[in-house]
C-alpha atoms as a PDB file:
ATOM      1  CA  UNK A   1       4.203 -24.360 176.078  1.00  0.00           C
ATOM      2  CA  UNK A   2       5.235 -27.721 174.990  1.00  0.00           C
ATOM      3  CA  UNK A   3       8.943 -28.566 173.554  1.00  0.00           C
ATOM      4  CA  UNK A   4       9.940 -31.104 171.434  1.00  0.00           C
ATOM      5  CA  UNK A   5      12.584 -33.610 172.915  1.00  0.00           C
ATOM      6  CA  UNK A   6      15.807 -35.258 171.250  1.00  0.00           C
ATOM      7  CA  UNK A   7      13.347 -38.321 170.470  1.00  0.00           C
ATOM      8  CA  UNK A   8      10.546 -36.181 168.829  1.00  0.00           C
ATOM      9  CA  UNK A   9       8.228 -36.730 171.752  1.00  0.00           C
ATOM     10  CA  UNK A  10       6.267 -33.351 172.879  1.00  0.00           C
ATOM     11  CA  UNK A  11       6.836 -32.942 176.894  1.00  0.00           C
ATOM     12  CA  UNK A  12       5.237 -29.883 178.840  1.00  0.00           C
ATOM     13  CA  UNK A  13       7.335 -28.044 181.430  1.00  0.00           C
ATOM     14  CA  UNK A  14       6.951 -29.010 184.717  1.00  0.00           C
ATOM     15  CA  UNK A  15       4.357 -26.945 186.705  1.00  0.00           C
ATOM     16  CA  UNK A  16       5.246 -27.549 190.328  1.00  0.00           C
ATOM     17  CA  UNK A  17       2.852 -24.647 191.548  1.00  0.00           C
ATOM     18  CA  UNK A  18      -0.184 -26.802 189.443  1.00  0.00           C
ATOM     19  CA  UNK A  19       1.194 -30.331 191.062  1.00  0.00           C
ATOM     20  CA  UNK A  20       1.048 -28.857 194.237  1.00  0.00           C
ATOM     21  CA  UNK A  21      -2.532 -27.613 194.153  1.00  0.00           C
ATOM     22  CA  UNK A  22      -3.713 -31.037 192.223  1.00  0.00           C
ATOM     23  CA  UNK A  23      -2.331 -32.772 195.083  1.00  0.00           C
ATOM     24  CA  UNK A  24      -4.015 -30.917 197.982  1.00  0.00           C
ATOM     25  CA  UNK A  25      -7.168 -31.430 195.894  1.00  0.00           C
ATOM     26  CA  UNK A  26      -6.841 -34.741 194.989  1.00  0.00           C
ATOM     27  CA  UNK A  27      -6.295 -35.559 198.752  1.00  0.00           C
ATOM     28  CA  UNK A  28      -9.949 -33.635 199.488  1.00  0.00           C
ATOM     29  CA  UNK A  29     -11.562 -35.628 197.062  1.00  0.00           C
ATOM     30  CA  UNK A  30     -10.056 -38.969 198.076  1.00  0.00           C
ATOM     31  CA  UNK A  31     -11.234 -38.576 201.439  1.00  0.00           C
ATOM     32  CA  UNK A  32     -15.061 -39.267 201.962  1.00  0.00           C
ATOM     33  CA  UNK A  33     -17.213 -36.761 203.174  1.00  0.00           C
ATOM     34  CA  UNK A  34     -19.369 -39.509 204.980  1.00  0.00           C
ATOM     35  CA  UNK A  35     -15.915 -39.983 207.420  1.00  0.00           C
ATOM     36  CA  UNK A  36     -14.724 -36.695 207.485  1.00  0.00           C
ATOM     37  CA  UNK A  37     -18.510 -35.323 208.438  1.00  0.00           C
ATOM     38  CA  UNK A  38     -18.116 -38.151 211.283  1.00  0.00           C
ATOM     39  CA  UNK A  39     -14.729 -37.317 211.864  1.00  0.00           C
ATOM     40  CA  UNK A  40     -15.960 -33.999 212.894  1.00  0.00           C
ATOM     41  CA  UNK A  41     -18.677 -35.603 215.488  1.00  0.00           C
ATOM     42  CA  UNK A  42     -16.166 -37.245 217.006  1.00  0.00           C
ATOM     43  CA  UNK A  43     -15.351 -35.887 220.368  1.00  0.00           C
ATOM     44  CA  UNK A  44     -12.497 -34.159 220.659  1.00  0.00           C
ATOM     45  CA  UNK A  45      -9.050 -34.964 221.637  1.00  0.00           C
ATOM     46  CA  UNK A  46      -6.224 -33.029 223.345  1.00  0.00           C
ATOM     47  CA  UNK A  47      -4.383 -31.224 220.356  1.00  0.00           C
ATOM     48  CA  UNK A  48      -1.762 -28.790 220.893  1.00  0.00           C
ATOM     49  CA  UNK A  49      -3.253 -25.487 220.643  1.00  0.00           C
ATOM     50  CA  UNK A  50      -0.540 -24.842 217.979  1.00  0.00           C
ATOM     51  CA  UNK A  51      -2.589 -27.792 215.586  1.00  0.00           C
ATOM     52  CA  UNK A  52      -5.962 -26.619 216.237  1.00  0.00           C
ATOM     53  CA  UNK A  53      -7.513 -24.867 213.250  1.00  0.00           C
ATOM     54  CA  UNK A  54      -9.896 -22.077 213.856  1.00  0.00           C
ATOM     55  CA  UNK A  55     -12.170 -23.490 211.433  1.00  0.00           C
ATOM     56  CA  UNK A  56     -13.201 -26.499 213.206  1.00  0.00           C
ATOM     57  CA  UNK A  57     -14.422 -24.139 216.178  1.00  0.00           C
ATOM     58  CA  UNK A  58     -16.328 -21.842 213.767  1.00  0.00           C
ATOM     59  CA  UNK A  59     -18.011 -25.579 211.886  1.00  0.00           C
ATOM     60  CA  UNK A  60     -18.968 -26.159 215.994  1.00  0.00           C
ATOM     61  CA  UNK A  61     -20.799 -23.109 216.628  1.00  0.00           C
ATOM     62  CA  UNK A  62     -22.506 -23.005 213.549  1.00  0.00           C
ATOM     63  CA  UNK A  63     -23.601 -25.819 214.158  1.00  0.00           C
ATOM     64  CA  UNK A  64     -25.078 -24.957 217.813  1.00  0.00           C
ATOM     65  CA  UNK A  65     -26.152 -21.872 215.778  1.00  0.00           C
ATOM     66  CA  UNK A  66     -28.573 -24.128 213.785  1.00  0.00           C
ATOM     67  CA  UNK A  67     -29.697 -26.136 216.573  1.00  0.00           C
ATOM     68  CA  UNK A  68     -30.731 -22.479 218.309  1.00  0.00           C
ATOM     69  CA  UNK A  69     -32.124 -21.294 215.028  1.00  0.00           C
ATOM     70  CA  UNK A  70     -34.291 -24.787 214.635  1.00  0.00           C
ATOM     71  CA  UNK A  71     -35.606 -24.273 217.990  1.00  0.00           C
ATOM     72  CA  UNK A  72     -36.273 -21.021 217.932  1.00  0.00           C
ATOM     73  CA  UNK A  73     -38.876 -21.494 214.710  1.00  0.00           C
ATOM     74  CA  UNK A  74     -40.225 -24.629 216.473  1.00  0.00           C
ATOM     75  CA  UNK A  75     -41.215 -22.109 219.074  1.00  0.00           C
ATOM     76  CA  UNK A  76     -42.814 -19.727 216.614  1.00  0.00           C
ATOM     77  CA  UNK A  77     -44.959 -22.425 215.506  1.00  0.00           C
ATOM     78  CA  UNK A  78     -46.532 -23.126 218.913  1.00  0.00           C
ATOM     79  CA  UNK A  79     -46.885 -19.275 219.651  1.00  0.00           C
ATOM     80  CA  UNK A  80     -48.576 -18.806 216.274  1.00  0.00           C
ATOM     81  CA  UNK A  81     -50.849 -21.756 216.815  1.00  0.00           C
ATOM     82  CA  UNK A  82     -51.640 -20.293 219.995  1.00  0.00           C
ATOM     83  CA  UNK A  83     -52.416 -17.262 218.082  1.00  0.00           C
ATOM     84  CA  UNK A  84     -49.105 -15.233 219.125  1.00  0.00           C
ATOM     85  CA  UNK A  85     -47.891 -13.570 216.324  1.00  0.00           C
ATOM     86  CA  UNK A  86     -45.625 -11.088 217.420  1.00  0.00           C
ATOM     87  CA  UNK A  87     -42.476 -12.760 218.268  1.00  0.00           C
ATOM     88  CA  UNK A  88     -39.323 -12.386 216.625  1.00  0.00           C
ATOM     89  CA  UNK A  89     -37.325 -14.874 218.511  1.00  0.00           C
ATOM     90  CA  UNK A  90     -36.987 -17.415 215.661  1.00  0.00           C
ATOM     91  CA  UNK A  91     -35.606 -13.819 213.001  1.00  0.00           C
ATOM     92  CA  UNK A  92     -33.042 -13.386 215.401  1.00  0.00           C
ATOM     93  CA  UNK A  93     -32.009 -16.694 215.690  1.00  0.00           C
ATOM     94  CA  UNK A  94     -31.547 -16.903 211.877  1.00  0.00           C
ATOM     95  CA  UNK A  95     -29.776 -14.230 211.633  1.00  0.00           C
ATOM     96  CA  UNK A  96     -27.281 -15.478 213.880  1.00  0.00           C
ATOM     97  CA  UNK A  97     -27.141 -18.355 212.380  1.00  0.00           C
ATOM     98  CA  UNK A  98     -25.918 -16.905 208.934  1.00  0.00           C
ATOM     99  CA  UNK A  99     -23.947 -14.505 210.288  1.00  0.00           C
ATOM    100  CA  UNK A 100     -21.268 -17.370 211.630  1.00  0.00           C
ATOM    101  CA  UNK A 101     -22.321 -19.251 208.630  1.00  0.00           C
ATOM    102  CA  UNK A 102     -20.715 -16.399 206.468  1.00  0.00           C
ATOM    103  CA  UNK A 103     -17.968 -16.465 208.520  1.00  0.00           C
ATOM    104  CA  UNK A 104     -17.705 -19.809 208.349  1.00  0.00           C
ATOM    105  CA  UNK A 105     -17.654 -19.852 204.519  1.00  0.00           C
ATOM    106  CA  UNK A 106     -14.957 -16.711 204.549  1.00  0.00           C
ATOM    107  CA  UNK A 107     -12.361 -18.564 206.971  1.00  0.00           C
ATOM    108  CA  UNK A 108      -8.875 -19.682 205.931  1.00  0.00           C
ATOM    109  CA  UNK A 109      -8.192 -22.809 207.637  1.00  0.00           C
ATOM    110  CA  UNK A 110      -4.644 -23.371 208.564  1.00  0.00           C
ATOM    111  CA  UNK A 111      -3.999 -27.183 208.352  1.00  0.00           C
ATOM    112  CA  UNK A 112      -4.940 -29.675 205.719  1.00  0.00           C
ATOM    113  CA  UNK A 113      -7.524 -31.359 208.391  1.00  0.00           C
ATOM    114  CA  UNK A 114      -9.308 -27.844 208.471  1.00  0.00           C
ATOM    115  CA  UNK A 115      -9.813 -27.177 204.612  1.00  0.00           C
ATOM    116  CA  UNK A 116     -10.978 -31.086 204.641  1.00  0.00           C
ATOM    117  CA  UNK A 117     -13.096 -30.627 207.610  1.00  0.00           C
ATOM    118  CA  UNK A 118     -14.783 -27.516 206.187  1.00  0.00           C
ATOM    119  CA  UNK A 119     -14.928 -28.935 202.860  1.00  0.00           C
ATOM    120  CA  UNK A 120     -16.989 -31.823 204.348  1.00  0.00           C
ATOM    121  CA  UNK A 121     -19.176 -29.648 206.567  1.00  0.00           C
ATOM    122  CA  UNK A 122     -20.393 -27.307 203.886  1.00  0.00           C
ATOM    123  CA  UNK A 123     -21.147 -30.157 201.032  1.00  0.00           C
ATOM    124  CA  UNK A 124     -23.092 -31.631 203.854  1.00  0.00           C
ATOM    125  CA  UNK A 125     -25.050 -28.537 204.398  1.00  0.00           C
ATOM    126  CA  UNK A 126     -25.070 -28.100 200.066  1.00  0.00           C
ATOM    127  CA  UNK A 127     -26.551 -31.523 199.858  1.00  0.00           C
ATOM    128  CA  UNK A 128     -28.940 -30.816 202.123  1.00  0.00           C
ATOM    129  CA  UNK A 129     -30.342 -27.551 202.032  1.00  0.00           C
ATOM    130  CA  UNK A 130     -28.752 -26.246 198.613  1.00  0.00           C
ATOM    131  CA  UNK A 131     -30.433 -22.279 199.522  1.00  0.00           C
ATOM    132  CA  UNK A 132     -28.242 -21.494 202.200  1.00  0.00           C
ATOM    133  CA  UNK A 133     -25.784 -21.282 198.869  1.00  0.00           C
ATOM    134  CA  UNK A 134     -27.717 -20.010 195.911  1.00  0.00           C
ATOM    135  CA  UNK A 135     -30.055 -17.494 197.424  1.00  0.00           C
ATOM    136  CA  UNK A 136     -27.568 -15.699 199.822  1.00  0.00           C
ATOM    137  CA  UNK A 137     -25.579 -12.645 197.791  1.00  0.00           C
ATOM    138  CA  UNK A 138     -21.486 -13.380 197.880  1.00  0.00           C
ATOM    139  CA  UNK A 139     -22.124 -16.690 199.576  1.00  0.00           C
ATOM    140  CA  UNK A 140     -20.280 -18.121 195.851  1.00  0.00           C
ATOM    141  CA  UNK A 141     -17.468 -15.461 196.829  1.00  0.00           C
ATOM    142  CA  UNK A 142     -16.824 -16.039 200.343  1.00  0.00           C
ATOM    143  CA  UNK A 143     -16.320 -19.647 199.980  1.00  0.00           C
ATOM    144  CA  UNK A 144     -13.850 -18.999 197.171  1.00  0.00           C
ATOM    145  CA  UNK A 145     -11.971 -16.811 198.824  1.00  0.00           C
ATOM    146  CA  UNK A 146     -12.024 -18.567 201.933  1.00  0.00           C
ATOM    147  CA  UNK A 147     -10.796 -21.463 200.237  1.00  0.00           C
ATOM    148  CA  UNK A 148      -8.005 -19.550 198.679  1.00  0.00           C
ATOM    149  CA  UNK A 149      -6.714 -18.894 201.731  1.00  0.00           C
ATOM    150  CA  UNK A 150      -6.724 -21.991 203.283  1.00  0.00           C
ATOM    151  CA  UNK A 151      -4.482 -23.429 199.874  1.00  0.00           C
ATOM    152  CA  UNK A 152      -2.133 -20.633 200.179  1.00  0.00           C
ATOM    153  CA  UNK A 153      -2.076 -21.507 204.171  1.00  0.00           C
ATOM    154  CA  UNK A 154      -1.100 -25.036 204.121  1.00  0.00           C
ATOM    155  CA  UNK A 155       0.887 -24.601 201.028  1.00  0.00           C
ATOM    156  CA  UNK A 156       3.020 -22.027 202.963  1.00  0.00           C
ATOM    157  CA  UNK A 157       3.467 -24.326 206.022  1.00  0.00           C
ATOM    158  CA  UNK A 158       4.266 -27.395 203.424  1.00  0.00           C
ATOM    159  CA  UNK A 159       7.291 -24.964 201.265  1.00  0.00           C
END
């Protein structure tokens, strides 16, 4: 609630806990996706294991997961022209592919390049191909959560 001051002027208690969580966003939105997406390409370098963030390997194989899952339905397309249409190659392959995706959007990442990382990874994929978000039940959820997590996990390594 806001207090009046000795000169009259209305000041609002400081809110270190809202500071600290404008900050970490601010620094997300500062950063471009367009660098961070290419930061992500970029071959990797040696990082101590205790730096790496499990997120980046799940952004990797989701990423081979859609590669497998692209092939897989550009295979169902020649068998079907070919008038083979009992293969289920290109279902499995999806499935695959969103089961790491969920994952993906569920993680905690555990270092301020992970949340940013992730963050530019999955507004790629949003910009792009906006159903893997709106017509996928608890998709809206996961990534909250997973989100929260990540916050609360570079918060507690910054306190």
């Amino acid at each position: 609630m806001a207090q009046a001051d000795s000169n009259n002027s209305i000041t609002a208690p400081v809110d270190t806990t809202r500071r600290r969580f404008l900050a970490v966003a601010a620094v997300g939105s500062i950063v471009g996706a367009g660098s961070l997406a290419a930061a992500t390409q970029a071959p990797s370098l040696a990082v101590p294991a205790a730096l790496q963030d499990p997120v980046l390997g799940l952004i990797e194989a989701h990423r081979k997961a859609s590669v497998v899952h692209l092939a897989s339905l550009r295979e169902q397309e020649r068998l079907e022209k070919a008038d083979i249409w009992h293969c289920d190659a290109a279902e499995q392959a999806c499935h695959e592919e969103f089961r790491i995706f969920d994952v993906l959007l569920a993680a905690a990442a555990t270092t301020l390049p992970g949340i940013l990382a992730k963050q530019a990874y999955l507004q790629d994929i949003a910009e792009r191909e906006p159903w893997m978000f709106d017509g996928r039940k608890g998709s809206a959820l996961r990534l909250i959560e997973g989100f929260a997590a990540s916050i609360a996990n570079v918060w507690a390594v910054q306190s």
